[in-house]
Protein backbone atom coordinates (compact mmCIF):
# COMPACT_ATOMS: atom_id res chain seq x y z
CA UNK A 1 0.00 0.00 0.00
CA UNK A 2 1.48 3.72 -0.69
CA UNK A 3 0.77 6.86 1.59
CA UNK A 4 -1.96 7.42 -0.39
CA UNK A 5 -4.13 4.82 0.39
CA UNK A 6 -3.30 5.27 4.53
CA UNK A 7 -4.08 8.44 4.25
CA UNK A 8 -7.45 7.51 2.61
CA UNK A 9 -7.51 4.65 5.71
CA UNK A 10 -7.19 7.52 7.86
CA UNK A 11 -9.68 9.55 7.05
CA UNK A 12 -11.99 6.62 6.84
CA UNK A 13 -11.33 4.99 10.31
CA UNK A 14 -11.82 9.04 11.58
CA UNK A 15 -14.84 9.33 9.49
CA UNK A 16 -16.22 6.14 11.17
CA UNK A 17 -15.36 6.53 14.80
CA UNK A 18 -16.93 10.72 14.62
CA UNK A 19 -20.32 8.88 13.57
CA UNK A 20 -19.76 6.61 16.65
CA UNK A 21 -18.94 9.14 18.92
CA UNK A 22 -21.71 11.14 17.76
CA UNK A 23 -24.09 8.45 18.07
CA UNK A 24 -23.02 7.78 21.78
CA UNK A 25 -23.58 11.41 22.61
CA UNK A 26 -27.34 11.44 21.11
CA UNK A 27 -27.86 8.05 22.83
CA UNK A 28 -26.55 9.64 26.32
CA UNK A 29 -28.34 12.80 25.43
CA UNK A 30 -31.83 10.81 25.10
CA UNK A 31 -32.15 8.95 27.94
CA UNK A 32 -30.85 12.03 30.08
CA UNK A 33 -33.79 13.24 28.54
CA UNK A 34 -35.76 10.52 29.43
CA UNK A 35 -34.68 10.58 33.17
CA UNK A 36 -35.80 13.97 33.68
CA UNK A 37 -39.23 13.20 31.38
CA UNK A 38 -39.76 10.17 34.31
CA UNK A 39 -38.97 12.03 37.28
CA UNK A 40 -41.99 14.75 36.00
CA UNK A 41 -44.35 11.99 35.37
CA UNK A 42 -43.44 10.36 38.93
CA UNK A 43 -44.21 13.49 40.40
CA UNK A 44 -47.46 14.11 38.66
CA UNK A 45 -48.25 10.82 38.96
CA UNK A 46 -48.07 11.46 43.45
CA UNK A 47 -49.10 15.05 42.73
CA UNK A 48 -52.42 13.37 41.75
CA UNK A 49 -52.14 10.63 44.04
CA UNK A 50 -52.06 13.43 47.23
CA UNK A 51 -54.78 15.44 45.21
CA UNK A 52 -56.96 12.14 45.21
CA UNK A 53 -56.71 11.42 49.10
CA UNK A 54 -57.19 14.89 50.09
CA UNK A 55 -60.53 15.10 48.28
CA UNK A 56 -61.31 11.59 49.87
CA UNK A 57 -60.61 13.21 53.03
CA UNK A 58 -62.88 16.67 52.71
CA UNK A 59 -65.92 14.26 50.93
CA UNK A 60 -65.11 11.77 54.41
CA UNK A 61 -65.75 14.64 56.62
């Protein structure tokens, strides 16, 4: 093989591993996403949950 063809190897192999890395990042990025998206559904989901009893409560007494 002449320099050429490394160099085109190079750029290649560089090419390749920028997709990967940018693929990692948008896969970390998402389910970061995802974490916080959970967390606001947990707390709606008790927000209604204390909502719920409360109005149990005040229909109780």
């Amino acid at each position: 093989m002449d320099a050429r063809n490394f160099t085109f190897m190079f750029y290649g192999f560089a090419a390749a591993w920028l997709i990967v890395a940018i693929y990692v990042i948008s896969l970390a990025r998402r389910g970061a996403r995802l974490k916080r998206e959970l967390e606001n559904v947990k707390q709606l989901v008790q927000a209604g949950h204390t909502a719920r009893e409360e109005d149990i409560e005040h229909r109780v007494r």
